[in-house]
N, C-alpha and C. Protein backbone atom coordinates (compact mmCIF):
# COMPACT_ATOMS: atom_id res chain seq x y z
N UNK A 1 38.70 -40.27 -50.39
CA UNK A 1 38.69 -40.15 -51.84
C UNK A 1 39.36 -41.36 -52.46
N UNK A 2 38.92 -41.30 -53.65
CA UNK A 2 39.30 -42.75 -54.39
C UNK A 2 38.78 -44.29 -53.96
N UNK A 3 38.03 -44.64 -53.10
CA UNK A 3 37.53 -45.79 -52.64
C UNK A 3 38.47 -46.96 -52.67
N UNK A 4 38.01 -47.53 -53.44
CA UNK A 4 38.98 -49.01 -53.89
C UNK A 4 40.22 -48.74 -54.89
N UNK A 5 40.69 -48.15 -54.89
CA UNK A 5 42.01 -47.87 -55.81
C UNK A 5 43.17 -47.91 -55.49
N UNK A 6 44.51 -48.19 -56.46
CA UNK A 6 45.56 -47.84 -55.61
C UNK A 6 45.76 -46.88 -55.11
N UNK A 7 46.52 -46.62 -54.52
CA UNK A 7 46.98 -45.28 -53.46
C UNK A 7 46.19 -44.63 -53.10
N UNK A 8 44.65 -45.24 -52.47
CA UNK A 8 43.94 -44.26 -52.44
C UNK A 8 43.98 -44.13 -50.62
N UNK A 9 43.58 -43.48 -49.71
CA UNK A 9 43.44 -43.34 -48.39
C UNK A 9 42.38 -44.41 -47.55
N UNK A 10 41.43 -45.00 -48.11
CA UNK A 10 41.50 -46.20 -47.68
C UNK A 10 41.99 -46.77 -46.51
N UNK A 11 42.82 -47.27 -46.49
CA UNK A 11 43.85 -47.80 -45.26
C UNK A 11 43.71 -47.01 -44.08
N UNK A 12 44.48 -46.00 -44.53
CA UNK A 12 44.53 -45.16 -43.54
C UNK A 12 43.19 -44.82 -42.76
N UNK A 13 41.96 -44.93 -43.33
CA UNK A 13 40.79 -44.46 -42.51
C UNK A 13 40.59 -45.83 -41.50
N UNK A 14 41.13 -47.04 -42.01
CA UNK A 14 41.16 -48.36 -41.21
C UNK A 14 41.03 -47.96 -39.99
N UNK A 15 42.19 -47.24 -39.73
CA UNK A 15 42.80 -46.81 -38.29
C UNK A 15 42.29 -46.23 -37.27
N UNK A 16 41.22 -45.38 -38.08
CA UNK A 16 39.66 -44.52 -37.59
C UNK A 16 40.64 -43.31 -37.11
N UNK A 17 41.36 -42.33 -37.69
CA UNK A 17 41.84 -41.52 -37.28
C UNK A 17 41.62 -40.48 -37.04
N UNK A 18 39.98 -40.12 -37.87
CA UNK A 18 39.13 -39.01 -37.31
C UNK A 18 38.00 -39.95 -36.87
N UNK A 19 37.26 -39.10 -36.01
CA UNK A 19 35.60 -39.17 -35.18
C UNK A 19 34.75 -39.85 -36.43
N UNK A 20 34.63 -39.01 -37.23
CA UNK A 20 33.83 -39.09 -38.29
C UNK A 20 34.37 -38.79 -39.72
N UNK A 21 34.19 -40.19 -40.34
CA UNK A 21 34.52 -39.93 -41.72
C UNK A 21 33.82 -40.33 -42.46
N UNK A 22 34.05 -39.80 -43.95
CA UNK A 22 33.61 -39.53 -44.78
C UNK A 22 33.95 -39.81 -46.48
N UNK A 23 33.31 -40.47 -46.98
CA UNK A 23 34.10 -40.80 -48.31
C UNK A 23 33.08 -40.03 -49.53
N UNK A 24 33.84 -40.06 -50.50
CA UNK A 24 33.09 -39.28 -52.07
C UNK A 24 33.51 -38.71 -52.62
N UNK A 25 33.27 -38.12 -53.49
CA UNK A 25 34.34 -36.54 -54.71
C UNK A 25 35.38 -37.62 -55.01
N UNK A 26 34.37 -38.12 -56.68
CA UNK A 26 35.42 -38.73 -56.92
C UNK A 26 35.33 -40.36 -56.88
N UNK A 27 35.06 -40.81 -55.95
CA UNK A 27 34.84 -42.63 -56.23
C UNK A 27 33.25 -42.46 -55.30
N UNK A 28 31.89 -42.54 -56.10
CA UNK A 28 30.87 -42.19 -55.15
C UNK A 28 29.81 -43.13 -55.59
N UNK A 29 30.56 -44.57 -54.82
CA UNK A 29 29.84 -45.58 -54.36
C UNK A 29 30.37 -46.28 -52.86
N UNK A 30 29.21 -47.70 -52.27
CA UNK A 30 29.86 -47.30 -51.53
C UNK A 30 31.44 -48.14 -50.86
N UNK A 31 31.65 -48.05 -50.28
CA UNK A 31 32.85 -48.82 -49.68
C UNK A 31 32.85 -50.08 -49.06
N UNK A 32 31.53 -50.30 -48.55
CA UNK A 32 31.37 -51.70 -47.79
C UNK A 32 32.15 -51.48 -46.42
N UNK A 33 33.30 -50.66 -45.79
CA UNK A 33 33.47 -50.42 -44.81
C UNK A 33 32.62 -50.25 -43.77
N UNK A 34 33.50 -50.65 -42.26
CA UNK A 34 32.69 -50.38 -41.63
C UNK A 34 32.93 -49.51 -40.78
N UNK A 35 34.29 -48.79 -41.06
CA UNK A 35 35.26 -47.66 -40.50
C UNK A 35 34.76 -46.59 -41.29
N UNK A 36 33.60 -46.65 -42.38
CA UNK A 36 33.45 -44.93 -43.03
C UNK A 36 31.86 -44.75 -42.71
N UNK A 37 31.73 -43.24 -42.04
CA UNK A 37 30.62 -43.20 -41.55
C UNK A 37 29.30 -42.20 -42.71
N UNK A 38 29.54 -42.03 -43.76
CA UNK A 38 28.78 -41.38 -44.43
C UNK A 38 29.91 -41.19 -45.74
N UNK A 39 28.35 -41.50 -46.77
CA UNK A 39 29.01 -41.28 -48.33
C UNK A 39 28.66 -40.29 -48.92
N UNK A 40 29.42 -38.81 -49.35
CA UNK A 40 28.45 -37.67 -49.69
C UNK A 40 28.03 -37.92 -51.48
N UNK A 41 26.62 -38.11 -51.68
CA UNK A 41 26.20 -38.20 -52.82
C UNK A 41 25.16 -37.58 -53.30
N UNK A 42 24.04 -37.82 -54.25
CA UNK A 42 22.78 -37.20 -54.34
C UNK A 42 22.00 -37.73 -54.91
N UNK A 43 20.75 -37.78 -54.68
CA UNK A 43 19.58 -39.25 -54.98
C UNK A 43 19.17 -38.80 -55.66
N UNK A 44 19.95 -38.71 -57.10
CA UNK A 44 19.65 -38.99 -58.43
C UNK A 44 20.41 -40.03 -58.58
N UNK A 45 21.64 -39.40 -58.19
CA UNK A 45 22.72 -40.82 -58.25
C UNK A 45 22.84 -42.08 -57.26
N UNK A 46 22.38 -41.83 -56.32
CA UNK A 46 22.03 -43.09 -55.30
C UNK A 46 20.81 -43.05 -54.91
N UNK A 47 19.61 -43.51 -55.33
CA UNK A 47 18.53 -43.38 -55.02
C UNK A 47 18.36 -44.20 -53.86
N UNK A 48 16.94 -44.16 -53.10
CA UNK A 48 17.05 -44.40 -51.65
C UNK A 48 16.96 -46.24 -51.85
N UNK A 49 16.75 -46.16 -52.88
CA UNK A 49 16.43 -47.89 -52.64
C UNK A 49 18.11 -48.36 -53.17
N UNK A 50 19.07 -48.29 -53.49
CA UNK A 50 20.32 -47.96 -53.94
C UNK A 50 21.21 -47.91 -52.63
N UNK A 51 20.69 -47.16 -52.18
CA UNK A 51 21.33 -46.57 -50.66
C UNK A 51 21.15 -47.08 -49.32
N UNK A 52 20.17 -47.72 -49.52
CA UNK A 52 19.66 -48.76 -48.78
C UNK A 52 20.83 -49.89 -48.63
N UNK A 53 21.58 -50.20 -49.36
CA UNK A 53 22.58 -51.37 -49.46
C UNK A 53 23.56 -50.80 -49.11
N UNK A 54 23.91 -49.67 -49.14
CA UNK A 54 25.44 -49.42 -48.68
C UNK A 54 25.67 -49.62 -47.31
N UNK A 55 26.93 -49.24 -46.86
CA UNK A 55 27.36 -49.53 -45.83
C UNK A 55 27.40 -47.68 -44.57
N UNK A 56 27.75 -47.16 -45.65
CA UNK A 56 27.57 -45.84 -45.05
C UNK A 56 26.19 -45.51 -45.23
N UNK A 57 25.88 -43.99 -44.28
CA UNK A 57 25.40 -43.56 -44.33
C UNK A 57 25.03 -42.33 -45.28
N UNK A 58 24.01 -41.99 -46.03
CA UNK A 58 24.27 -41.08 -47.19
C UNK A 58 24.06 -40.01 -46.89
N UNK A 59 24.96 -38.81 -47.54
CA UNK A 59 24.39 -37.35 -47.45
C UNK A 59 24.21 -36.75 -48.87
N UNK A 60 23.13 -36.53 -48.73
CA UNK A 60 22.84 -36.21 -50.25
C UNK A 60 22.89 -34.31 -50.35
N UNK A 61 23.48 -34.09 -51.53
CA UNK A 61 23.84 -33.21 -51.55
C UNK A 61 22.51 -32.50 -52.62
N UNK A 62 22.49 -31.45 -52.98
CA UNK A 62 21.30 -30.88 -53.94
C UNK A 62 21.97 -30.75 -55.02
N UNK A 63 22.64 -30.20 -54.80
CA UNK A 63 23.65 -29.19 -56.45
C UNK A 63 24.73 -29.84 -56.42
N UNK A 64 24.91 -31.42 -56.78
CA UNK A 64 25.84 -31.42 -56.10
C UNK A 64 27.20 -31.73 -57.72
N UNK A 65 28.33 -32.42 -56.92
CA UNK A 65 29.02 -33.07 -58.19
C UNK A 65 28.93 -33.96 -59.10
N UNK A 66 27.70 -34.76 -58.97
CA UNK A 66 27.93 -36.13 -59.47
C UNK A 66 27.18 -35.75 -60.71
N UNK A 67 27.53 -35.66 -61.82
CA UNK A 67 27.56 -35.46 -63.05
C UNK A 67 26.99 -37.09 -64.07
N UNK A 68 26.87 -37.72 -63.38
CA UNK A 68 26.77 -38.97 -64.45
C UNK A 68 25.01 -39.33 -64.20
N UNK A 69 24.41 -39.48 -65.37
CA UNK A 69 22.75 -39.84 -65.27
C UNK A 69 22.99 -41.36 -64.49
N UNK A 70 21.76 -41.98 -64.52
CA UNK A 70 21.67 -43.51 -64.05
C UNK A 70 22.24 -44.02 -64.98
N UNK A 71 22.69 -45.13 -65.84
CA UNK A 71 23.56 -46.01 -66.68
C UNK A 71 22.41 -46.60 -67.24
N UNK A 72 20.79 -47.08 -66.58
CA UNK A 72 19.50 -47.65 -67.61
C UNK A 72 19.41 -46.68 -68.99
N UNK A 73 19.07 -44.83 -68.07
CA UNK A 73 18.90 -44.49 -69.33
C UNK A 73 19.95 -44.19 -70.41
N UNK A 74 21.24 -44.54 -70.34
CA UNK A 74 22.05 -44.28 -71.33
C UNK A 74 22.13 -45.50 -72.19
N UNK A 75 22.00 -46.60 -71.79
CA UNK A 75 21.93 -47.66 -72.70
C UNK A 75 21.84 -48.00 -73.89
N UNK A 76 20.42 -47.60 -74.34
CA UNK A 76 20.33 -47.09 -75.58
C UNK A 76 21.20 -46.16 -76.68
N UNK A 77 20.94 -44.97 -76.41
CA UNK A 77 21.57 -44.08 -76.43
C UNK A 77 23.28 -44.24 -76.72
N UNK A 78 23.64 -45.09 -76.15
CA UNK A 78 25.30 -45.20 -76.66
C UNK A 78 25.51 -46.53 -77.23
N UNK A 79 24.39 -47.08 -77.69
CA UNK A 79 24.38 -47.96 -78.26
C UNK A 79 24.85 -50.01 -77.88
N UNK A 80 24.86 -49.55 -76.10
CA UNK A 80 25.25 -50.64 -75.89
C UNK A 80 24.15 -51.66 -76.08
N UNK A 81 24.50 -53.57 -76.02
CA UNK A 81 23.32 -54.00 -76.91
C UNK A 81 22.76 -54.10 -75.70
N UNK A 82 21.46 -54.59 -76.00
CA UNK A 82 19.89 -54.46 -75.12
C UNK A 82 20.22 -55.79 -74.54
N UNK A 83 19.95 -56.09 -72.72
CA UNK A 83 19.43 -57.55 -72.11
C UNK A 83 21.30 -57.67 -71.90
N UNK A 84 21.99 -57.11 -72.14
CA UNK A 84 23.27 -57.51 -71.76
C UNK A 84 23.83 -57.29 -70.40
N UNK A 85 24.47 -57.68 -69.74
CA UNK A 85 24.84 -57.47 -68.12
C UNK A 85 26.29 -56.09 -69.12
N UNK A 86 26.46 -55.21 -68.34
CA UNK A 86 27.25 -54.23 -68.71
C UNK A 86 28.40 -53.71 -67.58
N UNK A 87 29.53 -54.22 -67.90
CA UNK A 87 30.59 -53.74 -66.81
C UNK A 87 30.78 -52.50 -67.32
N UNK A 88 31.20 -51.77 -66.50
CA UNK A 88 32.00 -50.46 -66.90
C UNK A 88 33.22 -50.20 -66.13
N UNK A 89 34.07 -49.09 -66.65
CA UNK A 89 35.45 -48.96 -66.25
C UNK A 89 35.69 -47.06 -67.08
N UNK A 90 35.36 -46.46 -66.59
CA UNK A 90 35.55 -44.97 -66.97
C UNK A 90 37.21 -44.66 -66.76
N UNK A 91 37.91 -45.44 -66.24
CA UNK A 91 39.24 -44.43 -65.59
C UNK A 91 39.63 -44.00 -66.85
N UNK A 92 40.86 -43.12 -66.47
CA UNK A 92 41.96 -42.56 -67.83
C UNK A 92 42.45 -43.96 -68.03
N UNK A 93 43.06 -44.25 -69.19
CA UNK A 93 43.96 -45.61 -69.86
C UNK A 93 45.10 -45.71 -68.77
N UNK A 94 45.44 -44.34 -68.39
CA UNK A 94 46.75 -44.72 -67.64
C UNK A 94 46.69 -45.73 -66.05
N UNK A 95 45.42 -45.54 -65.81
CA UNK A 95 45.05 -46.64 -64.74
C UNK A 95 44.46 -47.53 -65.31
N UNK A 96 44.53 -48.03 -66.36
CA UNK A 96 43.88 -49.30 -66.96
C UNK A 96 45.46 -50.25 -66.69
N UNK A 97 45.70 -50.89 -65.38
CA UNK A 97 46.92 -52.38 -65.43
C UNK A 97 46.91 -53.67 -66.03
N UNK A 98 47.74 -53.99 -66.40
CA UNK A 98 47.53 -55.52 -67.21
C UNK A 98 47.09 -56.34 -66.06
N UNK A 99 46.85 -56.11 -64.77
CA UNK A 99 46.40 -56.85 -63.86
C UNK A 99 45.18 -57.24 -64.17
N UNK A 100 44.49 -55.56 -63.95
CA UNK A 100 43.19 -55.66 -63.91
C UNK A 100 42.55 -55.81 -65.09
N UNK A 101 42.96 -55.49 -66.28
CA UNK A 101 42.48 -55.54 -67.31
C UNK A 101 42.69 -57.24 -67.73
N UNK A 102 43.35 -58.10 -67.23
CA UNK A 102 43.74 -59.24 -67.33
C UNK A 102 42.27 -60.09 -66.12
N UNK A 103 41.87 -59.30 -65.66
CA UNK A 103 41.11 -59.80 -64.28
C UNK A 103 39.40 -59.56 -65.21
N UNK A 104 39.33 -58.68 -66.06
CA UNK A 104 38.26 -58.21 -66.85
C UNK A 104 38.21 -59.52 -68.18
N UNK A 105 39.19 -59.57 -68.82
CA UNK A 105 39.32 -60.94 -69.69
C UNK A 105 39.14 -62.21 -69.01
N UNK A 106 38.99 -62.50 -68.41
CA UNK A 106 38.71 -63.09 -67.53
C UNK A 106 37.05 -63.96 -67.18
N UNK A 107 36.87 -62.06 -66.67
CA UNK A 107 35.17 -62.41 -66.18
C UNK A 107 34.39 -61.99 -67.38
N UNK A 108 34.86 -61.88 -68.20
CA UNK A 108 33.84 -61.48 -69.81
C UNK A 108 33.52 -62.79 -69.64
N UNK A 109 34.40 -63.66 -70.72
CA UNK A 109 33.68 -65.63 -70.33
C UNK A 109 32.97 -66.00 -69.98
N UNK A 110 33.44 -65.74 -68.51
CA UNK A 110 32.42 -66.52 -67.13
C UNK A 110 30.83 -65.90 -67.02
N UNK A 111 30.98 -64.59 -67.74
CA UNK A 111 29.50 -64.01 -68.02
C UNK A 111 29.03 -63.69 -69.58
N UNK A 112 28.40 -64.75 -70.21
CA UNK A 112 27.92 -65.11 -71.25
C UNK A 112 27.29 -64.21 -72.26
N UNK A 113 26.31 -62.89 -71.22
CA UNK A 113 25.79 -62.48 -71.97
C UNK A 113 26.31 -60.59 -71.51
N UNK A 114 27.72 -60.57 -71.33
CA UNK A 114 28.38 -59.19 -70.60
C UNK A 114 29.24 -59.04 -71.61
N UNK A 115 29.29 -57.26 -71.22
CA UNK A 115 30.59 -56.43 -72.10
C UNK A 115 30.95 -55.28 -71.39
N UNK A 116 32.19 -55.25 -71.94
CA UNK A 116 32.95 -53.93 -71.03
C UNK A 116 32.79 -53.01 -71.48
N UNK A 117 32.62 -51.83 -70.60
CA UNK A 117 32.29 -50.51 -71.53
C UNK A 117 33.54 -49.53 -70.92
N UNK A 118 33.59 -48.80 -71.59
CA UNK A 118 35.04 -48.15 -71.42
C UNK A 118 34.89 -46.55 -72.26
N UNK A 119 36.02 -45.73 -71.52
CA UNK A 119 36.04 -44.54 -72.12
C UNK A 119 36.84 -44.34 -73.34
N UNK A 120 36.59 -43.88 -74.68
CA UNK A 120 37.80 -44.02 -75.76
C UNK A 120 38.21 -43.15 -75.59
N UNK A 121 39.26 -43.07 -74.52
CA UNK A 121 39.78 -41.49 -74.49
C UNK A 121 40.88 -41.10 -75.56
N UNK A 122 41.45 -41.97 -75.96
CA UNK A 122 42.21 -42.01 -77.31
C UNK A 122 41.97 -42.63 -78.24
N UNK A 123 42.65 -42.44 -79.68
CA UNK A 123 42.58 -43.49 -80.57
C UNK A 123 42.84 -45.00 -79.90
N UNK A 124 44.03 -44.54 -80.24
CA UNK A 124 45.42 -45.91 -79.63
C UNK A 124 44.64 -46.59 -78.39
N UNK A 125 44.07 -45.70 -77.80
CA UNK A 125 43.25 -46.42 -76.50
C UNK A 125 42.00 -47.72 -76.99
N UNK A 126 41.57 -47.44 -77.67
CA UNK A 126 40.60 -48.72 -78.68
C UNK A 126 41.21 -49.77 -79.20
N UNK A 127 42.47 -49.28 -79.92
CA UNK A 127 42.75 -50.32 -80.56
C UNK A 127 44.04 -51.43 -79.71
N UNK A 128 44.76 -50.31 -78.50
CA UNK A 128 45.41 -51.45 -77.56
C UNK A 128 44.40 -52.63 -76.98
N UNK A 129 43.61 -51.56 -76.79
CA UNK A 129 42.70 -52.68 -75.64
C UNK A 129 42.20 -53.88 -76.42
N UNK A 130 41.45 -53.32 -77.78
CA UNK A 130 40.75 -54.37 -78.42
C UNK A 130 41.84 -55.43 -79.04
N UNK A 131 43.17 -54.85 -78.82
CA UNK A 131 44.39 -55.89 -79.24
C UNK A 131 44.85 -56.85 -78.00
N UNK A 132 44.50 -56.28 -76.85
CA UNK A 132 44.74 -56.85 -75.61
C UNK A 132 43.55 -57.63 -75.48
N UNK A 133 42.31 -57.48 -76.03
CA UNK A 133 41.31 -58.22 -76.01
C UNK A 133 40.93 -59.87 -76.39
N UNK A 134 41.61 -59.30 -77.51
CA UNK A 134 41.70 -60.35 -78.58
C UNK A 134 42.96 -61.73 -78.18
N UNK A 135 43.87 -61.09 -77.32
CA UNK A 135 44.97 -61.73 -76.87
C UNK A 135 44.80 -63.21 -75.88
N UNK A 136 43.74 -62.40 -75.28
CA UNK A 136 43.17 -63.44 -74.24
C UNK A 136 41.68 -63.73 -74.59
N UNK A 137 41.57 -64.10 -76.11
CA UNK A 137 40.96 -64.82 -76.25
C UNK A 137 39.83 -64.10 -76.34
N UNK A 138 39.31 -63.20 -75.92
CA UNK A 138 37.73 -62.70 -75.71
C UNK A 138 38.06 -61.45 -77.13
N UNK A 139 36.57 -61.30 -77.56
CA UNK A 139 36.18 -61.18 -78.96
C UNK A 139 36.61 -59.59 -78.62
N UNK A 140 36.78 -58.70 -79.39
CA UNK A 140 37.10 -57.41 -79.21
C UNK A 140 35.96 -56.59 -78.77
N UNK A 141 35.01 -57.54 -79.61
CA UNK A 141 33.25 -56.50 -79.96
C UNK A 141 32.42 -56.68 -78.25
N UNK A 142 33.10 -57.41 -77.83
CA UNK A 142 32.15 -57.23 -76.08
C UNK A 142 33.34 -56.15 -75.56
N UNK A 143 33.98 -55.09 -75.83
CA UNK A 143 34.48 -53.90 -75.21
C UNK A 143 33.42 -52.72 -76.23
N UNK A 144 32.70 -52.47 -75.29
CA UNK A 144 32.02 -50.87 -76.15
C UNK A 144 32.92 -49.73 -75.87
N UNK A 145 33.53 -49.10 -76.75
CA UNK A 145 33.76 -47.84 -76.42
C UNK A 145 33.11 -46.78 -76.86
N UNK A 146 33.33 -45.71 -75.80
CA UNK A 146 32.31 -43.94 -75.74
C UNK A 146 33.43 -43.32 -75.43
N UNK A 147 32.88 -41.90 -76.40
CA UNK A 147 33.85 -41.02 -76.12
C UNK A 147 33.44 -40.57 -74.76
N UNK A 148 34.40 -39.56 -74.45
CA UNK A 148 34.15 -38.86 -73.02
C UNK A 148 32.85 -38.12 -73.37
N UNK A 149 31.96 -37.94 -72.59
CA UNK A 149 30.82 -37.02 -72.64
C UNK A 149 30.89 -35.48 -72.17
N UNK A 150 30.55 -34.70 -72.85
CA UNK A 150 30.74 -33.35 -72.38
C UNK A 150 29.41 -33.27 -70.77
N UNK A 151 30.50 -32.68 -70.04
CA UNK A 151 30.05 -32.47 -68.81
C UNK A 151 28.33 -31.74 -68.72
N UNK A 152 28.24 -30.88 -69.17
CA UNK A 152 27.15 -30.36 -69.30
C UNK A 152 25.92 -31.67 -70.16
C-alpha cells in the first residue's frame, strides 16, 4: 500500500519477505518494481493496453475499489483546458511538502503547454498553493482546482 510515498512499505517488500506480493488499495498504479508480483486493479482503470507497461502482473478485480473514471473523459467536464499535458496530484494538502510542491514549480516551465490539477479540499488550500505558485514564479492559473467528487 501506498506505492511511492513516504512511509509507505515499499522498502520493506525490497527484501521479498513474502513468496508473493502484492501492491494496490490505495496507490493503484504500477510500481516499476521488480520485487512486486501483481497489482490488484480493474480494466476500467487499467485497461489491457495500460497494463501492458507495468511491471506487475494485474489482477483485475470486477466490483472492485477503484472509484476514479479514465482522466480523457473528465477533461472537459471539469473544465481543464483542451490539448494541455495535465499533471495531477489528488492527495489531502497535508501531504502536499514544500519539497514536492517545489519539484512541481519546477516542471510546470519545463512543460510549456502543462497544468497541475489538484483537489480544493479547502478554501485556504487554493489560495496557499496559488500563493506558493506565484512565488516561484509560475502563473497561478496553470493549477486547476476540483472539488472532491462525490464517490458515487
Amino acid at each position: 500500500m501506498s506505492g511511492h510515498t513516504i512511509g509507505s512499505c515499499l522498502p520493506t517488500l525490497a527484501f521479498r519477505p513474502a513468496p508473493v506480493q502484492i501492491h494496490g488499495l490505495g496507490y493503484s498504479i504500477t510500481t516499476g518494481a521488480n520485487f512486486v508480483d501483481y497489482l490488484l486493479t480493474e480494466r476500467r482503470f487499467m485497461p489491457p493496453e495500460l497494463a501492458a507497461h507495468n511491471r506487475e502482473a494485474s489482477v483485475n478485480m470486477q466490483h472492485s475499489f477503484m472509484i476514479a473514471p479514465r482522466a480523457a473523459l473528465l477533461c472537459e467536464a471539469v473544465g481543464l483546458p483542451p490539448n494541455a499535458v495535465v499533471f495531477a496530484n489528488f492527495s489531502h494538502p497535508c501531504k502536499i511538502e514544500p519539497d514536492a510542491f517545489g519539484a512541481w514549480m519546477r516542471i510546470l516551465p519545463a512543460v510549456p503547454n502543462a497544468v497541475l490539477w489538484m483537489g480544493a479540499f479547502f478554501e485556504g488550500t487554493v489560495k496557499n498553493l496559488s500563493h506558493e505558485a506565484a512565488k516561484h514564479g509560475v502563473d497561478p492559473a496553470r493549477l486547476i482546482f476540483s472539488p472532491p467528487a462525490p464517490r458515487e
